[in-house]
Protein backbone atom coordinates (compact mmCIF):
# COMPACT_ATOMS: atom_id res chain seq x y z
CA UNK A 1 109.09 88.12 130.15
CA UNK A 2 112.37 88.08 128.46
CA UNK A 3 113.89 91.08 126.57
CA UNK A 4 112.70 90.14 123.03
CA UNK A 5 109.09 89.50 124.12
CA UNK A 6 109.21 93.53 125.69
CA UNK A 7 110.45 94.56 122.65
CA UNK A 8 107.71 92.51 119.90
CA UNK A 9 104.38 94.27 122.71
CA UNK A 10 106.44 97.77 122.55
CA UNK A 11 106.58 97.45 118.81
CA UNK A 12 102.79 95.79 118.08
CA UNK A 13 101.22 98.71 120.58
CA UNK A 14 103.14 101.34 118.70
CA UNK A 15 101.77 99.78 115.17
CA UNK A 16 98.46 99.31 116.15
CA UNK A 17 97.73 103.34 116.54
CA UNK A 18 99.60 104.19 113.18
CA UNK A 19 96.75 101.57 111.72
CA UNK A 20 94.38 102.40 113.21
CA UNK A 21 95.26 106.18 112.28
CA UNK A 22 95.84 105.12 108.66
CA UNK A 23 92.29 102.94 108.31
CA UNK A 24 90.42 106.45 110.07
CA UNK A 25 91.99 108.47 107.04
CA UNK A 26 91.66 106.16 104.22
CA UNK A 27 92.02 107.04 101.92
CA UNK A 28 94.37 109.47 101.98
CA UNK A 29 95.63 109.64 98.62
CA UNK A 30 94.89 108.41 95.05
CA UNK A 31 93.98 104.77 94.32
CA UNK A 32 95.07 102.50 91.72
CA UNK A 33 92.90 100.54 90.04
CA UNK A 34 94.65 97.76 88.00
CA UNK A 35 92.42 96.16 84.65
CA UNK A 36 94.85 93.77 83.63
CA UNK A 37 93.94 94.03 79.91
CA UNK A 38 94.46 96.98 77.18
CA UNK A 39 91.96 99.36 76.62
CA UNK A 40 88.78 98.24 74.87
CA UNK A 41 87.65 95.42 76.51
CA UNK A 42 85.01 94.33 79.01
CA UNK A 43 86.70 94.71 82.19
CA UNK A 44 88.74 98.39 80.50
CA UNK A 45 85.02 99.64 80.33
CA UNK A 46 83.51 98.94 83.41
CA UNK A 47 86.48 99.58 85.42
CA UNK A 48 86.50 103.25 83.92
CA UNK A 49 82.78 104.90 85.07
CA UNK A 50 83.29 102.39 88.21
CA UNK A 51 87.01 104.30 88.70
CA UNK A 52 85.53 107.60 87.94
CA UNK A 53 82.76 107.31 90.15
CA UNK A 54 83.87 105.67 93.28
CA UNK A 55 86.81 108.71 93.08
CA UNK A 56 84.03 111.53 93.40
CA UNK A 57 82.40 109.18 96.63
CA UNK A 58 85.84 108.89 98.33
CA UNK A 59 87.08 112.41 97.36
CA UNK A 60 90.17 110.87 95.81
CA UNK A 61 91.34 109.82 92.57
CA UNK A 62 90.81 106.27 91.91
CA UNK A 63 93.25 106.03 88.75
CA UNK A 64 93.21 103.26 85.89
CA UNK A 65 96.27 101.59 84.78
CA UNK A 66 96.39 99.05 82.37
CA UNK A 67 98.65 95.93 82.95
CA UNK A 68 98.15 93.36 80.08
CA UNK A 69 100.01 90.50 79.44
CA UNK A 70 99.40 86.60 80.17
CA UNK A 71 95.65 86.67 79.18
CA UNK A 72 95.20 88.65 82.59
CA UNK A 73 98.25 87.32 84.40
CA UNK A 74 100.52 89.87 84.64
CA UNK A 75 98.25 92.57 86.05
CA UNK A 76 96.44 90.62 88.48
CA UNK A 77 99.60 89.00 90.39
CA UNK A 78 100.76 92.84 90.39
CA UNK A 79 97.80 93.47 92.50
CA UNK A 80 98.35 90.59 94.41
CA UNK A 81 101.64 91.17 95.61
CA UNK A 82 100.80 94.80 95.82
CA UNK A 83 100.96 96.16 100.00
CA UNK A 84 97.49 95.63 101.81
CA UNK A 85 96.33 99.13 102.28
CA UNK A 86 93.45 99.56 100.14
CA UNK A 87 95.25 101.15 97.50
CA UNK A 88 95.38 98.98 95.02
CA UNK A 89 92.37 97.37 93.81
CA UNK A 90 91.81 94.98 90.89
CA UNK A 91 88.70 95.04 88.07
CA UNK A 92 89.06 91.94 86.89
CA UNK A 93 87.00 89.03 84.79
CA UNK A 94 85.79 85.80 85.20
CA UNK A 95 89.33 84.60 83.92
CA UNK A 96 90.53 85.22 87.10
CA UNK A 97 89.71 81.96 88.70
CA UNK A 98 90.84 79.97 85.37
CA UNK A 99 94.52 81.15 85.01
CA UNK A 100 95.71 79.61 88.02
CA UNK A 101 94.70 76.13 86.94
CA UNK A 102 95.78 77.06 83.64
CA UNK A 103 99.59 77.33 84.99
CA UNK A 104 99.40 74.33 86.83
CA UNK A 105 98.32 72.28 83.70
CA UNK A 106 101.40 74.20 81.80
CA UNK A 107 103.66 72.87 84.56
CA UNK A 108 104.41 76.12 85.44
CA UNK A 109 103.79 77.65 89.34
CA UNK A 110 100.58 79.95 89.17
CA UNK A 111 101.33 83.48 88.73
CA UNK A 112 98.97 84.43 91.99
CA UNK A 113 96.63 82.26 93.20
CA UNK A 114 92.89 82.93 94.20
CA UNK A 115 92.90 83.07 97.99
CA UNK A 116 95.21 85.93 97.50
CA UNK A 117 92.49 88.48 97.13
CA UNK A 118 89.49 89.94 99.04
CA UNK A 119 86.51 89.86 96.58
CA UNK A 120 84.78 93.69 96.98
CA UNK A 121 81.96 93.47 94.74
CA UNK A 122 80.09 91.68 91.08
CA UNK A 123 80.03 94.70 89.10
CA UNK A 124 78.53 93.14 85.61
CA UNK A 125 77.64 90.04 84.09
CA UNK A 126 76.72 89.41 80.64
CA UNK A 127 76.80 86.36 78.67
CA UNK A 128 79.66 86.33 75.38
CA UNK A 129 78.23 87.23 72.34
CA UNK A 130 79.92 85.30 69.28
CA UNK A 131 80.65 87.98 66.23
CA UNK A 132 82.13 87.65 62.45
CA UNK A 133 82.51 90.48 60.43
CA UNK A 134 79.49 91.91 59.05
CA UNK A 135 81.23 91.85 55.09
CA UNK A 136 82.36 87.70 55.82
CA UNK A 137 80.56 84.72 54.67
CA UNK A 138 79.16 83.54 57.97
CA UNK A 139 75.31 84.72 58.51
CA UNK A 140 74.00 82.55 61.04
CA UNK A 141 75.69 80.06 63.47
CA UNK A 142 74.81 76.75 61.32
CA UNK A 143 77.06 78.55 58.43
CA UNK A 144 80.23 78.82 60.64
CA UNK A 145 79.64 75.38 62.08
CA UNK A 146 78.99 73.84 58.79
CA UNK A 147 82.20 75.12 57.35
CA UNK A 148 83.89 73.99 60.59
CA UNK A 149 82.87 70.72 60.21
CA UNK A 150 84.05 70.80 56.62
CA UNK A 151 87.31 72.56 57.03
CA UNK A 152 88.21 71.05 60.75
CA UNK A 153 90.64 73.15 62.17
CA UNK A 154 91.36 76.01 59.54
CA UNK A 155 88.57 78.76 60.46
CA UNK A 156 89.98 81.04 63.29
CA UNK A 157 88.92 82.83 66.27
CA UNK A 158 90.85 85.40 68.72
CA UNK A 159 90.50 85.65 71.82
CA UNK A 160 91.99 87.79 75.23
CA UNK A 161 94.48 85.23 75.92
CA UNK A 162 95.27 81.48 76.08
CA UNK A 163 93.06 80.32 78.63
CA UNK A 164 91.33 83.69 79.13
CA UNK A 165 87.66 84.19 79.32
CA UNK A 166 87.50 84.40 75.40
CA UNK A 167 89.14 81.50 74.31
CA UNK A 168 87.23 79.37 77.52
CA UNK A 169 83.93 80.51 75.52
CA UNK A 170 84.86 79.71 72.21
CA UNK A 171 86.26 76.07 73.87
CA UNK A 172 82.68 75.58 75.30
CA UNK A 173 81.12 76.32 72.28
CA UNK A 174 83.45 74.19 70.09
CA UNK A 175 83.24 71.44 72.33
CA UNK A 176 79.23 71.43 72.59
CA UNK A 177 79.04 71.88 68.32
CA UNK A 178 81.53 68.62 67.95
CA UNK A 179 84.32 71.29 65.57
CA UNK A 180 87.52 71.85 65.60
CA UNK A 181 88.97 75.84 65.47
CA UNK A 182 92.08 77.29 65.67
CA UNK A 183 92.37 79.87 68.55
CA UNK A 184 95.03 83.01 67.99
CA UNK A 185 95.30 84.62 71.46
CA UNK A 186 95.77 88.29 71.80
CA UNK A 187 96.38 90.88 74.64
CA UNK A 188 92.94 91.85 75.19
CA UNK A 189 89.20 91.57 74.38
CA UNK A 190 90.11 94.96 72.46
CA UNK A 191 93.10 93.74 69.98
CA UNK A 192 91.27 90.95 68.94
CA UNK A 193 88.18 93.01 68.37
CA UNK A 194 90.67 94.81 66.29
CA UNK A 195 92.19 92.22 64.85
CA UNK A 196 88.65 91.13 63.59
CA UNK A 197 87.61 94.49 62.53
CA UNK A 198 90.81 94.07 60.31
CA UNK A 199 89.96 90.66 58.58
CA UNK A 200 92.75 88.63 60.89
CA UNK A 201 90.52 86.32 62.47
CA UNK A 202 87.27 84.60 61.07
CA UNK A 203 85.00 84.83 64.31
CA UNK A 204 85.08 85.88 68.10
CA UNK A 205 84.02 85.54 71.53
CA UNK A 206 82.88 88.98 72.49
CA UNK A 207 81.64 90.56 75.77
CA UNK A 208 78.31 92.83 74.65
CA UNK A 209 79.95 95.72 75.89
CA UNK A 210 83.48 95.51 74.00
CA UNK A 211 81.32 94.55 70.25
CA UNK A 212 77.59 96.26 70.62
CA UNK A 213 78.64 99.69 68.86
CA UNK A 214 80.59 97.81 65.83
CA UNK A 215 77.43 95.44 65.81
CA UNK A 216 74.65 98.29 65.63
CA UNK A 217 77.37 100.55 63.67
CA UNK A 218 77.18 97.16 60.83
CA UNK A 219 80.92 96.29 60.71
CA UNK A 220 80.05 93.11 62.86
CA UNK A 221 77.77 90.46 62.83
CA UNK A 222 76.43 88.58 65.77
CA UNK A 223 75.19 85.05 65.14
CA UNK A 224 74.25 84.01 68.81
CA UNK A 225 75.29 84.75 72.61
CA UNK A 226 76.21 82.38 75.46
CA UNK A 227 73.33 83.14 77.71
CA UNK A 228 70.56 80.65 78.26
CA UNK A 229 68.30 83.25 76.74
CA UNK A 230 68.00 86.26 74.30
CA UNK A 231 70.09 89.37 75.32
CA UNK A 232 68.20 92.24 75.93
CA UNK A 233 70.46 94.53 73.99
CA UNK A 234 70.46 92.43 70.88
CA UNK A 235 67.07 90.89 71.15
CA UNK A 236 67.54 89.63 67.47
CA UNK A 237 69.98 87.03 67.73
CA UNK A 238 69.65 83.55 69.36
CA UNK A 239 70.72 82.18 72.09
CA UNK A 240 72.82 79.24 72.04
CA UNK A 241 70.45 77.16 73.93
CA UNK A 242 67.54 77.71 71.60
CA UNK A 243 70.00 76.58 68.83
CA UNK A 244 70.75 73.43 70.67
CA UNK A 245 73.91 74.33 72.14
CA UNK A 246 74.61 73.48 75.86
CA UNK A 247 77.17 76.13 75.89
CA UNK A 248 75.83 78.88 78.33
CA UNK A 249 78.70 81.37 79.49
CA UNK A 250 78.82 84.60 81.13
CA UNK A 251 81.77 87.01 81.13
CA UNK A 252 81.49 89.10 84.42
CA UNK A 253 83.57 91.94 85.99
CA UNK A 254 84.28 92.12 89.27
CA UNK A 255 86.55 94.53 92.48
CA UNK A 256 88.84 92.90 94.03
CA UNK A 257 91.92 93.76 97.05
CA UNK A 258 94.63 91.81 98.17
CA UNK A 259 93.73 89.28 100.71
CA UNK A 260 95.19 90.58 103.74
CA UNK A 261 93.76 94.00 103.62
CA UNK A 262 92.06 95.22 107.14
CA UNK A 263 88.87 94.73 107.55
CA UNK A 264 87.65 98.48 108.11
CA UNK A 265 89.30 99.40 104.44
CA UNK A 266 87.79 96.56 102.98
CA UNK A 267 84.36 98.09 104.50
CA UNK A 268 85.07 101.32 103.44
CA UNK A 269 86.01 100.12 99.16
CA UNK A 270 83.07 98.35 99.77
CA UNK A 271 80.26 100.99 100.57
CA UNK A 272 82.14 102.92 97.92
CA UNK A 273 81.24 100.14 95.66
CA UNK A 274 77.91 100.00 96.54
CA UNK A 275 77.36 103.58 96.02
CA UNK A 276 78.93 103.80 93.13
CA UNK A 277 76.53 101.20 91.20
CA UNK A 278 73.55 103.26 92.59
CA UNK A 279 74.87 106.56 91.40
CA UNK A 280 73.51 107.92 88.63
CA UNK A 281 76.41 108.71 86.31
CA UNK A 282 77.83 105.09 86.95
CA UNK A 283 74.14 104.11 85.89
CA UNK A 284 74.42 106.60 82.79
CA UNK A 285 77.70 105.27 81.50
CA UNK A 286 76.91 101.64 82.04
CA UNK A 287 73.71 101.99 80.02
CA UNK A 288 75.98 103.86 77.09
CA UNK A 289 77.61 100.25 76.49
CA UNK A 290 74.55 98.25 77.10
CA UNK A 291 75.76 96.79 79.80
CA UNK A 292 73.27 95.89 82.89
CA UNK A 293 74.44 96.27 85.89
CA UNK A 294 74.62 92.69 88.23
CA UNK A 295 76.13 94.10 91.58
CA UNK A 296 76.52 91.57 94.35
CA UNK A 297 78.51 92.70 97.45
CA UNK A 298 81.35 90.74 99.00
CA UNK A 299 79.64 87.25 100.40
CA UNK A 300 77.49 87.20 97.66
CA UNK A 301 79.84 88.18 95.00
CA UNK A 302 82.33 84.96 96.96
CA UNK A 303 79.55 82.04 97.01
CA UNK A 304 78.48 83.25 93.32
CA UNK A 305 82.60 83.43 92.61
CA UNK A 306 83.46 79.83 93.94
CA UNK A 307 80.13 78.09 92.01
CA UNK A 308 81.65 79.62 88.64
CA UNK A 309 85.44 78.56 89.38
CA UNK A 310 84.35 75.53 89.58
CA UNK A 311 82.47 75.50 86.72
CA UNK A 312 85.31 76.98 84.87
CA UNK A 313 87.95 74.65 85.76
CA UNK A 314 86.06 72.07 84.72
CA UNK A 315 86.21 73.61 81.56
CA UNK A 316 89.48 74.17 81.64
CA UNK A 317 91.03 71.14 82.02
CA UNK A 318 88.96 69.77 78.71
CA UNK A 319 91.16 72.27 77.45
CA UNK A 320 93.85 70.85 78.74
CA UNK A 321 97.38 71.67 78.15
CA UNK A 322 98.42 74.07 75.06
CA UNK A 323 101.30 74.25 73.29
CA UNK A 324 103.32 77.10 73.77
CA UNK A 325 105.40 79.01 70.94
């Protein structure tokens, strides 16, 4: 065995302690939960009673910070390239598995792509709900397609981000009505929430969570959801299917870790997980926003993850390519 060789076993027997030391003690010190969107939206407001919670379980701070930018891009290829250790985690949506794809029909290389993270847990699903302001013209769905179809083009809708989970739900919908919108992306679920609130857009995709309180509080209206059936939280408005829409989408949060983190941490964030959507507070908080709790754990949460990317590229490419400002 030559020289080098002697040197590469030295080195790998004197690592493998320090990991295994390191794994033993994890965590050691606060974790960093990344939502790559602003405050206010779906995956914001899950990722804060999940953050909260799963802190008290591990007896360390599991610590929110906000990356938005891209429609989800910019926070999630931070945790991506972030170092393997378990301590950085990402809450992110179903957008996750769309952006990629969206790049490559931009022409542009992908920002991170989806093999590049360790799927921890399904935290939520719900399906969208589509809202207008409660003072606007639109009162049921066949008003805002009717004026679609008359006006092609000119009513608008926000959304998260071009090719985020928003505008993808709004794109399904169009597509399955036959009408033509025009989309104005935001940095988040919560500006364009805003943005609605404040008469700049005509209509939204909405996850229950981010719109239920302006809904029940009267300053929005919602004139169906995505699901296949009624949602239980608003068990007054319609279901796209029973209006004759095939146009079922659900907008889901979910834990992720970089790909290459060791197996025992992964174990560890993931019985944290699992705890966490059994605890009582996390069960407390979640029911504050209406939002029911769909927890899968990691093979689960990956054959339920690779049906809907599939699903959602599909979509995505009747997109197709956007113009860009």
């Amino acid at each position: 065995m030559d020289r080098r060789a002697l040197l590469a076993g030295g080195l790998m027997l004197a690592v493998a302690p320090a990991a295994a030391r390191a794994q033993e003690t994890f965590p050691a010190r606060p974790i960093q939960m990344i939502v790559p969107f602003p405050p206010g939206g779906v995956a914001d407001i899950t990722g804060r009673p999940t953050a909260q919670v799963m802190g008290r379980l591990l007896k360390q701070s599991v610590v929110v910070v906000n990356k938005a930018g891209a429609g989800g891009s910019v926070g999630a290829a931070q945790a991506a390239r972030a170092a393997p250790d378990g301590y950085t985690i990402l809450m992110a949506l179903s957008s996750i598995s769309v952006l990629p794809v969206a790049d490559r029909l931009q022409g542009r290389p992908p920002a991170y792509e989806l093999d590049q993270f360790a799927p921890l847990a399904l935290i939520s699903a719900d399906p969208t709900v589509l809202v207008v302001s409660a003072d606007g013209p639109y009162r049921t769905l066949k008003d805002l397609v009717d004026a679609a179809k008359a006006r092609p083009g000119t009513i608008n809708y926000g959304s998260s981000g071009v090719y985020g989970t928003l505008h993808v739900a709004m794109e399904i919908f169009a597509a399955a009505a036959g009408i033509k919108l025009f989309h104005i992306p935001y940095q988040g679920g919560g500006p364009a929430v805003a943005a609605l609130l404040g008469g700049q857009i005509d209509c939204l995709a909405s996850g229950p969570a981010a719109a239920i309180g302006q809904i029940k509080g009267g300053k929005m209206r919602a004139l169906a959801v995505w699901g296949d059936k009624r949602l239980a939280a608003l068990p007054g408005v319609p279901s796209m299917a029973e209006l004759g829409y095939d146009a079922t989408f659900y907008i889901w949060s979910g834990l992720f870790a970089p790909a290459a983190t060791p197996q025992p941490i992964l174990a560890i964030l993931r019985d944290a997980v699992k705890r966490t959507v059994a605890d009582a507070e996390f069960k407390e908080a979640m029911a504050k926003v209406e939002t029911p709790i769909a927890y899968l754990d990691a093979p689960e949460f990956k054959t339920f993850l690779d049906r809907d990317a599939d699903r959602l590229r599909i979509a995505v490419e009747r997109i197709g390519k956007v113009p860009e400002n």
